[in-house]
PDB file of N, CA and C in Angstrom:
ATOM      1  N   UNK A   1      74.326  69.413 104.559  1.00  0.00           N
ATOM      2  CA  UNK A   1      75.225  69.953 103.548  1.00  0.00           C
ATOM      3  C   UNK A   1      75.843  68.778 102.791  1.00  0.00           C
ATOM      4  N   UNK A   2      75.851  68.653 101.506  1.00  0.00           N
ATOM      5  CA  UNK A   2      76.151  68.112 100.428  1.00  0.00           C
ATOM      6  C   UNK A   2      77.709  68.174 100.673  1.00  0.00           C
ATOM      7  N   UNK A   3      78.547  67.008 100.256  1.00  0.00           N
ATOM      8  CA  UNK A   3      80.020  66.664  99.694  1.00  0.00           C
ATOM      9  C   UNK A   3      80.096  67.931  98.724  1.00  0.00           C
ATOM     10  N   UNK A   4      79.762  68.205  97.969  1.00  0.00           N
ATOM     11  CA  UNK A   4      79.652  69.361  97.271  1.00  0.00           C
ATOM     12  C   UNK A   4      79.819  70.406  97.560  1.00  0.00           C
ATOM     13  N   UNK A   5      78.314  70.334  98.375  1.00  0.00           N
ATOM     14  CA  UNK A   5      78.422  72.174  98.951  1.00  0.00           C
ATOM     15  C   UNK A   5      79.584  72.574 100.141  1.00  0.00           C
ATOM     16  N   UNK A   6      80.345  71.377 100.763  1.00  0.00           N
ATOM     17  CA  UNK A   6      81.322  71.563 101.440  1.00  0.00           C
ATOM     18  C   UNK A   6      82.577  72.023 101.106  1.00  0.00           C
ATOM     19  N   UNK A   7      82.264  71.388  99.610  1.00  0.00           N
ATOM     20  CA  UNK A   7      83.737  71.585  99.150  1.00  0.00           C
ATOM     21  C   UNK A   7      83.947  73.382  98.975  1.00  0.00           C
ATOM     22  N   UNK A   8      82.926  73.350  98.336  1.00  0.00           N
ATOM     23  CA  UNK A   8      82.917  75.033  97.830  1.00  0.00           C
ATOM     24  C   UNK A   8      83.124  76.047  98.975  1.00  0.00           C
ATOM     25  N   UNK A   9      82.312  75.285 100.061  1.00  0.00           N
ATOM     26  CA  UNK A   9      82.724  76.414 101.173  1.00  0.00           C
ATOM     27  C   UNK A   9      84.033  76.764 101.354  1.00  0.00           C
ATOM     28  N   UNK A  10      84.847  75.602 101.387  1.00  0.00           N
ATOM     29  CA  UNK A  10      86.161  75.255 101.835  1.00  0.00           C
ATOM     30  C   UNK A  10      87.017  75.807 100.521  1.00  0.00           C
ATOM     31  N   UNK A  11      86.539  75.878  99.986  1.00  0.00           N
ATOM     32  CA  UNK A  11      87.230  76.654  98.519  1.00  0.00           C
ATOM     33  C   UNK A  11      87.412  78.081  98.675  1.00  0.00           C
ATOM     34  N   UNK A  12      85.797  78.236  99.272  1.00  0.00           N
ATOM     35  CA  UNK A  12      85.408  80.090  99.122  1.00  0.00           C
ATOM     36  C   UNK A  12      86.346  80.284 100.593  1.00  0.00           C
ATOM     37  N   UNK A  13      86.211  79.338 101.278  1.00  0.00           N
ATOM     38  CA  UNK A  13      87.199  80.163 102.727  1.00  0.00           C
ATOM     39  C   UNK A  13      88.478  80.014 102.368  1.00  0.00           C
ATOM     40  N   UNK A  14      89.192  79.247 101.912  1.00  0.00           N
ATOM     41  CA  UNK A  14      90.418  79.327 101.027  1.00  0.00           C
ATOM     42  C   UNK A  14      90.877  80.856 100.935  1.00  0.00           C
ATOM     43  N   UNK A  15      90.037  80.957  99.423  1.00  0.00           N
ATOM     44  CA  UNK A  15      90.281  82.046  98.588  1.00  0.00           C
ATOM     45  C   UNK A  15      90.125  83.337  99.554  1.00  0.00           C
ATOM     46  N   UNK A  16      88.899  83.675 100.839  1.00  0.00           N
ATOM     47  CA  UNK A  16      89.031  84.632 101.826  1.00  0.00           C
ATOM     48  C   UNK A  16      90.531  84.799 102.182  1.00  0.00           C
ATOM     49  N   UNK A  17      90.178  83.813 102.768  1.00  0.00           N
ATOM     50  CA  UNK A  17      92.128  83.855 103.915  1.00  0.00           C
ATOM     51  C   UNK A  17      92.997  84.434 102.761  1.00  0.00           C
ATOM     52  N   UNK A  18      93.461  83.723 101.569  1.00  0.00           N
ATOM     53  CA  UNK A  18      94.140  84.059 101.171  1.00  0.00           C
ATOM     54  C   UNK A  18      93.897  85.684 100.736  1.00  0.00           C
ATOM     55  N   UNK A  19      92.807  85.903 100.650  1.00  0.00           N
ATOM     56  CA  UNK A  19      92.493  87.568 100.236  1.00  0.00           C
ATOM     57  C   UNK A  19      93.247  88.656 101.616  1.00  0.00           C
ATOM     58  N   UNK A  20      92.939  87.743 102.608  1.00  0.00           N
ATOM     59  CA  UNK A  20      93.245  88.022 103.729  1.00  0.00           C
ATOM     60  C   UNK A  20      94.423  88.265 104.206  1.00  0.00           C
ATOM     61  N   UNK A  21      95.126  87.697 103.863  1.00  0.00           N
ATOM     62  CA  UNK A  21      96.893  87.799 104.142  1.00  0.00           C
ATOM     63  C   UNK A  21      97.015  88.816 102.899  1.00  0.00           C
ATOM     64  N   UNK A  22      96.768  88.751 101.879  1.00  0.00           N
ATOM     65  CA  UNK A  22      97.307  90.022 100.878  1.00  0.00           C
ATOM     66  C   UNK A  22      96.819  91.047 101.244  1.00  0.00           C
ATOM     67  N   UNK A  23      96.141  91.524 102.216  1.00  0.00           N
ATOM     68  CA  UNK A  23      95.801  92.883 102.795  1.00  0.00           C
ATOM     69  C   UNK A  23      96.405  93.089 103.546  1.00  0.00           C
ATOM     70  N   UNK A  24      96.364  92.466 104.358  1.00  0.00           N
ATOM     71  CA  UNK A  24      97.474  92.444 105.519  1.00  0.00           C
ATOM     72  C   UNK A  24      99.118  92.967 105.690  1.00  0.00           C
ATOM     73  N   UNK A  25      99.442  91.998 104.209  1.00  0.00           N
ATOM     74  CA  UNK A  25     100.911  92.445 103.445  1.00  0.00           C
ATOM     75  C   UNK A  25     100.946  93.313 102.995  1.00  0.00           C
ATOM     76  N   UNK A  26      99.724  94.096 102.654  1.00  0.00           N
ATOM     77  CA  UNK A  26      99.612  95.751 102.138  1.00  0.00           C
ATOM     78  C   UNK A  26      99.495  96.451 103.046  1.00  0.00           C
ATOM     79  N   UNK A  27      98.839  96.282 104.437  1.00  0.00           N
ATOM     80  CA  UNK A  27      98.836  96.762 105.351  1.00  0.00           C
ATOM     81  C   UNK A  27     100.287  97.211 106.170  1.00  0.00           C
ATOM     82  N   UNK A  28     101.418  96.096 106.056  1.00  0.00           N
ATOM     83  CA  UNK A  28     102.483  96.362 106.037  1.00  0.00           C
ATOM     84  C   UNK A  28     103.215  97.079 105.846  1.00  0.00           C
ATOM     85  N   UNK A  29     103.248  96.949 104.644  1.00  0.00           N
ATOM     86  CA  UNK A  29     104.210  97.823 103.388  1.00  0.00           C
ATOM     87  C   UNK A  29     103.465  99.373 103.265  1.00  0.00           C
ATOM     88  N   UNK A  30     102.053  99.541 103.702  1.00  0.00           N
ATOM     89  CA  UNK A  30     102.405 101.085 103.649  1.00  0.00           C
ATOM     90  C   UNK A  30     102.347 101.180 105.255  1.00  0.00           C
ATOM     91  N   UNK A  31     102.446 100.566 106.147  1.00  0.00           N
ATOM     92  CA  UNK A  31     103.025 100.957 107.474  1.00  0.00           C
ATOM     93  C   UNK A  31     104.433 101.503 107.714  1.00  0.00           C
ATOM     94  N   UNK A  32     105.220 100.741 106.733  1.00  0.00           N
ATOM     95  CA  UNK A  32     106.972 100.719 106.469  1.00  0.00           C
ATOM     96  C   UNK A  32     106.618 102.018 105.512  1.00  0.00           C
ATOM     97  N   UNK A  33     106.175 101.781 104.248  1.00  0.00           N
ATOM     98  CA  UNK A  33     106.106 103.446 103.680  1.00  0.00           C
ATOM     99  C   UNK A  33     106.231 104.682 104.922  1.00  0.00           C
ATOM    100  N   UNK A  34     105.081 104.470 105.503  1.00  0.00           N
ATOM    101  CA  UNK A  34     104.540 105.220 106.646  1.00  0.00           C
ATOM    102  C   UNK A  34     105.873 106.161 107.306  1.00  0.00           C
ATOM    103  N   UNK A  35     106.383 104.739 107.850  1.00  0.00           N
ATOM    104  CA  UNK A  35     107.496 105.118 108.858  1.00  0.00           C
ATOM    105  C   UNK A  35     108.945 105.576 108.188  1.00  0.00           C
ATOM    106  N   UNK A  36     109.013 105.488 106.791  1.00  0.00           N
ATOM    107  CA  UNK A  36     109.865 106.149 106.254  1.00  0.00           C
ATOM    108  C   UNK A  36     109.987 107.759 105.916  1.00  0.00           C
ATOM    109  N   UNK A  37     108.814 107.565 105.541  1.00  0.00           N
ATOM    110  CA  UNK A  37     108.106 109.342 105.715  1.00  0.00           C
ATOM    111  C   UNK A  37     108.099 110.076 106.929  1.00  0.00           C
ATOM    112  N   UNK A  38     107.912 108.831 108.085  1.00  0.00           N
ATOM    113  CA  UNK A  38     108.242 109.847 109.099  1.00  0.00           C
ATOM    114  C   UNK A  38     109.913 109.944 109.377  1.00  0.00           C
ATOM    115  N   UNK A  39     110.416 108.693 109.147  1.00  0.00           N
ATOM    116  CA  UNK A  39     112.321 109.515 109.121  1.00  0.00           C
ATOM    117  C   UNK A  39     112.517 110.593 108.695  1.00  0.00           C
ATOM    118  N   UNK A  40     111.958 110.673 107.320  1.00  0.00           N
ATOM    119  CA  UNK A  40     112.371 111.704 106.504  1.00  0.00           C
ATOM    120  C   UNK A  40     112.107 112.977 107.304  1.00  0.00           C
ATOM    121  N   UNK A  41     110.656 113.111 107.628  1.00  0.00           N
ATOM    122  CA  UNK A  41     110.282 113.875 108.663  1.00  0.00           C
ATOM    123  C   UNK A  41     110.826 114.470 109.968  1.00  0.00           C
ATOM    124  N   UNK A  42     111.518 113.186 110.455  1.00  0.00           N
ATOM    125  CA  UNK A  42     111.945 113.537 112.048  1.00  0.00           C
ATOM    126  C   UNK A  42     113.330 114.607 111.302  1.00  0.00           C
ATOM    127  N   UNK A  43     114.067 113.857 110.421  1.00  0.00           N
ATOM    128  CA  UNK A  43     115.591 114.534 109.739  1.00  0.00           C
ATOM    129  C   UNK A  43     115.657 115.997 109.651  1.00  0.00           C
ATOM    130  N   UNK A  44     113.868 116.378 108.385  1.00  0.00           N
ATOM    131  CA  UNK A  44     113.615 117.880 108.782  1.00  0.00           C
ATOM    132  C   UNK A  44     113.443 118.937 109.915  1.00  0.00           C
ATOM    133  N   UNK A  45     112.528 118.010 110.451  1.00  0.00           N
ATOM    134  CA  UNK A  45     112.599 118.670 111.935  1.00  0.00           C
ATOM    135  C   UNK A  45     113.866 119.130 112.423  1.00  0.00           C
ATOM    136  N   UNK A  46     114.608 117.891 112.879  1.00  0.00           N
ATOM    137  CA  UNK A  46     115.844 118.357 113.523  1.00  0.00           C
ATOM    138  C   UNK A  46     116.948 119.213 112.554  1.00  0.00           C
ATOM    139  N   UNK A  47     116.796 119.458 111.342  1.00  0.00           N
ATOM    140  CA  UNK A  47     117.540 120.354 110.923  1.00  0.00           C
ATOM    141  C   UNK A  47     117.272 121.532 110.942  1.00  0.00           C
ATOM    142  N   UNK A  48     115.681 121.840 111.346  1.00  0.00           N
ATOM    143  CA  UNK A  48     114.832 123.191 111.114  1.00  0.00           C
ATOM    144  C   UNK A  48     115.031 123.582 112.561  1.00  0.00           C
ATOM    145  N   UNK A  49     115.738 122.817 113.324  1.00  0.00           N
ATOM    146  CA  UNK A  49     115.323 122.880 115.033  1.00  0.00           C
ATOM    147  C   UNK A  49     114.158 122.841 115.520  1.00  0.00           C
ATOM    148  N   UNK A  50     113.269 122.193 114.928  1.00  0.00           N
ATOM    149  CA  UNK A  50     111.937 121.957 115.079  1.00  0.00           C
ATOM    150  C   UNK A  50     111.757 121.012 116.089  1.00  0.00           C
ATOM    151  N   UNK A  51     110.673 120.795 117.175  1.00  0.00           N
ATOM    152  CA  UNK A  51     110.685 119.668 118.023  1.00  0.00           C
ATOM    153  C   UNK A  51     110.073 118.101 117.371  1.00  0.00           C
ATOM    154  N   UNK A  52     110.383 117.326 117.482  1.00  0.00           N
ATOM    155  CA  UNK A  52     109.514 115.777 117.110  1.00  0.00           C
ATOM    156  C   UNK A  52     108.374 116.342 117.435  1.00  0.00           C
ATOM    157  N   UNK A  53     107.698 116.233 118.499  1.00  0.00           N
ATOM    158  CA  UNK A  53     106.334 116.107 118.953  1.00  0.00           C
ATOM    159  C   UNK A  53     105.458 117.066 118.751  1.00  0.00           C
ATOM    160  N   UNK A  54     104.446 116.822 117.758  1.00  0.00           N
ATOM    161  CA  UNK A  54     103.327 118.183 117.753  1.00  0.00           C
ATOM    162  C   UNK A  54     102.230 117.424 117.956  1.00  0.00           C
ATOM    163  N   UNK A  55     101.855 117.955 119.206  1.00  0.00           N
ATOM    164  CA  UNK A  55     100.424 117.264 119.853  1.00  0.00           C
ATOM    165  C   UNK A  55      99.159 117.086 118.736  1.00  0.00           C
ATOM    166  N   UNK A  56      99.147 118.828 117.998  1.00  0.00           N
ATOM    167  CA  UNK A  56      98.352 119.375 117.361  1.00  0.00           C
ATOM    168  C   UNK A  56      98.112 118.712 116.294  1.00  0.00           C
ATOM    169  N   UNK A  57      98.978 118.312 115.812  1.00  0.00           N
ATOM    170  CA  UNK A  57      99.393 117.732 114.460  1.00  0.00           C
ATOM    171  C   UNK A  57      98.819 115.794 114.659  1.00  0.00           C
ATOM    172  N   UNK A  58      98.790 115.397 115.707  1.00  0.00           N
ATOM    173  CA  UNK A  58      99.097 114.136 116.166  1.00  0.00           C
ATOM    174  C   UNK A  58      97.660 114.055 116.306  1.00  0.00           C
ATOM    175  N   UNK A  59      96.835 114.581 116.745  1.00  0.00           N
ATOM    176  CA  UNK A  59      95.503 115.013 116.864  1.00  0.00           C
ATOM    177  C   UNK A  59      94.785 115.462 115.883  1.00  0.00           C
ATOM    178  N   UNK A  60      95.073 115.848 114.970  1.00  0.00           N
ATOM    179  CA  UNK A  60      94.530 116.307 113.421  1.00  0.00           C
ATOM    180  C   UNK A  60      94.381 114.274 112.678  1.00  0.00           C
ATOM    181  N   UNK A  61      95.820 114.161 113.003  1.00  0.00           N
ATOM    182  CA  UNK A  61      95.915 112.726 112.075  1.00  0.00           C
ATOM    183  C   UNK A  61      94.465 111.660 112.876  1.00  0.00           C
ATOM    184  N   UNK A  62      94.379 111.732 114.111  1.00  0.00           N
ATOM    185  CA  UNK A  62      93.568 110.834 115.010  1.00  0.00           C
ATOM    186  C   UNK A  62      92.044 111.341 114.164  1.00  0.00           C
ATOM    187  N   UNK A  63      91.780 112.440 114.314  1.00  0.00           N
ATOM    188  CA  UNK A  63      90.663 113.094 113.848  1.00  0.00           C
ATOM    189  C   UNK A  63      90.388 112.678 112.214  1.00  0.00           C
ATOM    190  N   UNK A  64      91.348 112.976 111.516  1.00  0.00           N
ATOM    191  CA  UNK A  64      90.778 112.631 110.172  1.00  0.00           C
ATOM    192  C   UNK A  64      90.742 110.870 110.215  1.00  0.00           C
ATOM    193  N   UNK A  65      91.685 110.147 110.563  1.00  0.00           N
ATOM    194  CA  UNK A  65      91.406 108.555 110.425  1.00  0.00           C
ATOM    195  C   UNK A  65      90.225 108.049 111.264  1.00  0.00           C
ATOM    196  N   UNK A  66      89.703 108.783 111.821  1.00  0.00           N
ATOM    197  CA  UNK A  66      88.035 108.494 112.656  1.00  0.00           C
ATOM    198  C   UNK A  66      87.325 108.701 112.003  1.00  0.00           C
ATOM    199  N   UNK A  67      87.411 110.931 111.569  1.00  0.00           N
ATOM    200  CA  UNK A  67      86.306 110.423 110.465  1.00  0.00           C
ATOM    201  C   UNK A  67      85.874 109.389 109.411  1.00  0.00           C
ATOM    202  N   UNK A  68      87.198 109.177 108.797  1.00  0.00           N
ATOM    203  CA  UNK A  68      87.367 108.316 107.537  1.00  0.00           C
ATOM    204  C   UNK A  68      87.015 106.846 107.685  1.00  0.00           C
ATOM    205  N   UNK A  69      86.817 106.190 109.381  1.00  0.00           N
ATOM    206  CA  UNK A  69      86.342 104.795 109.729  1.00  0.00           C
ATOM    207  C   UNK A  69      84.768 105.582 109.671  1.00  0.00           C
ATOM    208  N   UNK A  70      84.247 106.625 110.373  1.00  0.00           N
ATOM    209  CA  UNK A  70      82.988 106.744 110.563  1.00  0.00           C
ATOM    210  C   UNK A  70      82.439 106.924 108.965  1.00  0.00           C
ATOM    211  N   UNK A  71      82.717 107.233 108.100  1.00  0.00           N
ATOM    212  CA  UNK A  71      82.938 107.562 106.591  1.00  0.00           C
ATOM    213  C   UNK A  71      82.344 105.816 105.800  1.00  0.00           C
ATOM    214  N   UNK A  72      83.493 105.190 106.591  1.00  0.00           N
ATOM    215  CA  UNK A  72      83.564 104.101 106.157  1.00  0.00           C
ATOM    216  C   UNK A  72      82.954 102.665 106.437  1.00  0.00           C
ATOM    217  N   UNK A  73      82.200 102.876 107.760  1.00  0.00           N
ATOM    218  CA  UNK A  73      82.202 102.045 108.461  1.00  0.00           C
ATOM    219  C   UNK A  73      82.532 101.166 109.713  1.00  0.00           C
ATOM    220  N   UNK A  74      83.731 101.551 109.607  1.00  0.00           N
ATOM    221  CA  UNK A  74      84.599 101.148 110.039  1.00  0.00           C
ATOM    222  C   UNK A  74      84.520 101.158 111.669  1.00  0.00           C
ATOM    223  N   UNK A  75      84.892 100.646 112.817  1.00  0.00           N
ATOM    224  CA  UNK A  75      84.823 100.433 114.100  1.00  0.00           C
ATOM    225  C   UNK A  75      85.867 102.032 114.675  1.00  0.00           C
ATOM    226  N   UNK A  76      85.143 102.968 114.771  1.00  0.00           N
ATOM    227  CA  UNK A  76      85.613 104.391 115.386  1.00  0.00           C
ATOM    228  C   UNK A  76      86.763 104.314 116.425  1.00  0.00           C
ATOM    229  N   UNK A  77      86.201 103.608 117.783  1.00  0.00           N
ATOM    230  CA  UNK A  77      87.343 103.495 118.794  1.00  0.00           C
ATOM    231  C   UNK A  77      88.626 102.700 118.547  1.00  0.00           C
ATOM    232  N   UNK A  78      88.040 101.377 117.890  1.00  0.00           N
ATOM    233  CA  UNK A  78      89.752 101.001 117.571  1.00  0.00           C
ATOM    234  C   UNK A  78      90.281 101.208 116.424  1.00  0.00           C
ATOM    235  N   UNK A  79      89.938 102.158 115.797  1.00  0.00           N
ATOM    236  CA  UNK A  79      90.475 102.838 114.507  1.00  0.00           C
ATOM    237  C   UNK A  79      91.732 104.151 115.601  1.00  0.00           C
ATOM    238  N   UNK A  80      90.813 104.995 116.271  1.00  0.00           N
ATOM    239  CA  UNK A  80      91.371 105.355 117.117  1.00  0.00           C
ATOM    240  C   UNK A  80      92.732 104.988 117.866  1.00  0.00           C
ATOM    241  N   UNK A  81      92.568 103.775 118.496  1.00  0.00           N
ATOM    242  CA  UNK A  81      93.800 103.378 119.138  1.00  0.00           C
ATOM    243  C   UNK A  81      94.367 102.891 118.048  1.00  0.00           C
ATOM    244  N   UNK A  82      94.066 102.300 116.946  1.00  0.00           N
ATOM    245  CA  UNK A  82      95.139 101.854 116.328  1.00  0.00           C
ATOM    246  C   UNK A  82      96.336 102.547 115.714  1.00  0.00           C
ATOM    247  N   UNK A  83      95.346 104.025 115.433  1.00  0.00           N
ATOM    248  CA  UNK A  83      96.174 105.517 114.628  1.00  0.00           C
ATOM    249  C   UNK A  83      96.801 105.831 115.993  1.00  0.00           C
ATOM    250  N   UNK A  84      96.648 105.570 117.333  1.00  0.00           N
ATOM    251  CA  UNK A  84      97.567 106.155 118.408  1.00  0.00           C
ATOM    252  C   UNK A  84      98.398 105.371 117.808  1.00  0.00           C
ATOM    253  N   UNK A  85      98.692 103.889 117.908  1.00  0.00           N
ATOM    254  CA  UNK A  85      99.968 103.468 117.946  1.00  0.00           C
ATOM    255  C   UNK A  85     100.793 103.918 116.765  1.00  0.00           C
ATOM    256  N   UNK A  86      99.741 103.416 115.870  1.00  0.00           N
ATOM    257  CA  UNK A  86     101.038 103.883 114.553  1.00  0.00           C
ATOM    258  C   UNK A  86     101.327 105.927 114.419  1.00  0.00           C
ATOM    259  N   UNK A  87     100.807 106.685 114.879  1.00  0.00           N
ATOM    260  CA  UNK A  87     101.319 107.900 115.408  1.00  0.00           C
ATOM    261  C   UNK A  87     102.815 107.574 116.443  1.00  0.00           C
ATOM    262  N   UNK A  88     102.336 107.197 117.469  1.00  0.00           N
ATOM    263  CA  UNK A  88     104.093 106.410 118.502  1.00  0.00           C
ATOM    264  C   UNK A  88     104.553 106.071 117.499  1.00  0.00           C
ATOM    265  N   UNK A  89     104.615 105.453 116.622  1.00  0.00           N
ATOM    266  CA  UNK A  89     105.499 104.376 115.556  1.00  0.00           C
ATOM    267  C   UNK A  89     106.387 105.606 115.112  1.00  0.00           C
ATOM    268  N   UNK A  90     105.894 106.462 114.297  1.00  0.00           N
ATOM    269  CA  UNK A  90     106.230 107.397 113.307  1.00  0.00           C
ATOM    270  C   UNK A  90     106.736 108.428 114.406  1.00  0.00           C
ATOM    271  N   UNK A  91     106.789 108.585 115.765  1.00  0.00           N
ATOM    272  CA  UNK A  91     106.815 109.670 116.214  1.00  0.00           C
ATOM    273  C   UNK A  91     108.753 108.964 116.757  1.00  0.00           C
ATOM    274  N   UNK A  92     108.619 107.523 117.291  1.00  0.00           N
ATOM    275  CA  UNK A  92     109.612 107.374 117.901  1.00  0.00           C
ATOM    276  C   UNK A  92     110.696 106.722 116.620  1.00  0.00           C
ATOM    277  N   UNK A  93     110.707 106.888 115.303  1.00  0.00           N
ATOM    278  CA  UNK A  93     111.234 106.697 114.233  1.00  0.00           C
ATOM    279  C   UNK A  93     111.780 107.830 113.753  1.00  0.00           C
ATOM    280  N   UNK A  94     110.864 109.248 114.305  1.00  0.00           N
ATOM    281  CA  UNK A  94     111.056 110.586 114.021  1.00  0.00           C
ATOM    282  C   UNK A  94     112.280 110.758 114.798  1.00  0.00           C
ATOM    283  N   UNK A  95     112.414 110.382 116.399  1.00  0.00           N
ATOM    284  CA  UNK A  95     112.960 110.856 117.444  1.00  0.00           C
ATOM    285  C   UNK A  95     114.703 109.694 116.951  1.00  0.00           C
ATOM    286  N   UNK A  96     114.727 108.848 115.841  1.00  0.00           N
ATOM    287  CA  UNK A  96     115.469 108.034 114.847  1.00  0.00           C
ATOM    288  C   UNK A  96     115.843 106.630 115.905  1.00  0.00           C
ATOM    289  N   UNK A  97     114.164 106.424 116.916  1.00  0.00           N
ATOM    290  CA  UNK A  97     114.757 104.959 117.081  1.00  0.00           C
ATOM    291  C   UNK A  97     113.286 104.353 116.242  1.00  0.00           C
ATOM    292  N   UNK A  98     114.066 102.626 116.337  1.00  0.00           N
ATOM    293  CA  UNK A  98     112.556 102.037 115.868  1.00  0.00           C
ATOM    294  C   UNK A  98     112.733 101.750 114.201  1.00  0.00           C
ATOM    295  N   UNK A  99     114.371 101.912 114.011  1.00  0.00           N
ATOM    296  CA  UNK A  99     114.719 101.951 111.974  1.00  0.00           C
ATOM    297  C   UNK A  99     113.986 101.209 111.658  1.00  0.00           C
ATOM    298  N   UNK A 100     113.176 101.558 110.406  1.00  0.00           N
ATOM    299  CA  UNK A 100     112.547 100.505 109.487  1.00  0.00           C
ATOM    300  C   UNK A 100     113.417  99.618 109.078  1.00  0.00           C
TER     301      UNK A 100
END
């Protein structure tokens, strides 16, 4: 490999990473979206006397973000666990711990 062709690599991996962290930071920010929606959420609930926890509901969300990795590509099982956690996220934000 050429002085040259090194450089460019080191350029093009640059510009990755950096692509890389700006997803990431989007990844964020609609996680925090996320979990605001579910405040809002948990607030209704408890004014409707509704319970936090709907299994059913929690299981619909797991189901469509699988399809949507299998859709996509995307790695199925830890798409899976990852929608468990951020489900806990939104569920124990609902229950109003965990403030964004």
């Amino acid at each position: 490999m050429t002085e040259n062709e090194a450089g460019l690599h080191a350029s093009e991996l640059a510009q990755l990473r950096h692509d890389i962290e700006t997803i990431d930071r989007r990844i964020v920010e609609l996680l925090a979206e996320r979990l605001e929606l579910g405040r809002k959420t948990g607030g209704i609930k408890r004014e409707a006397g509704r319970p936090i926890l709907d299994a059913a509901r929690e299981a619909e969300v797991i189901r469509r973000a699988v399809t949507a990795a299998r859709e996509l590509g995307v790695p199925q099982e830890a798409t899976r666990e990852i929608f468990w956690h951020i489900v806990g996220m939104s569920r124990r934000v609902q229950e109003g711990g965990d403030a964004p």
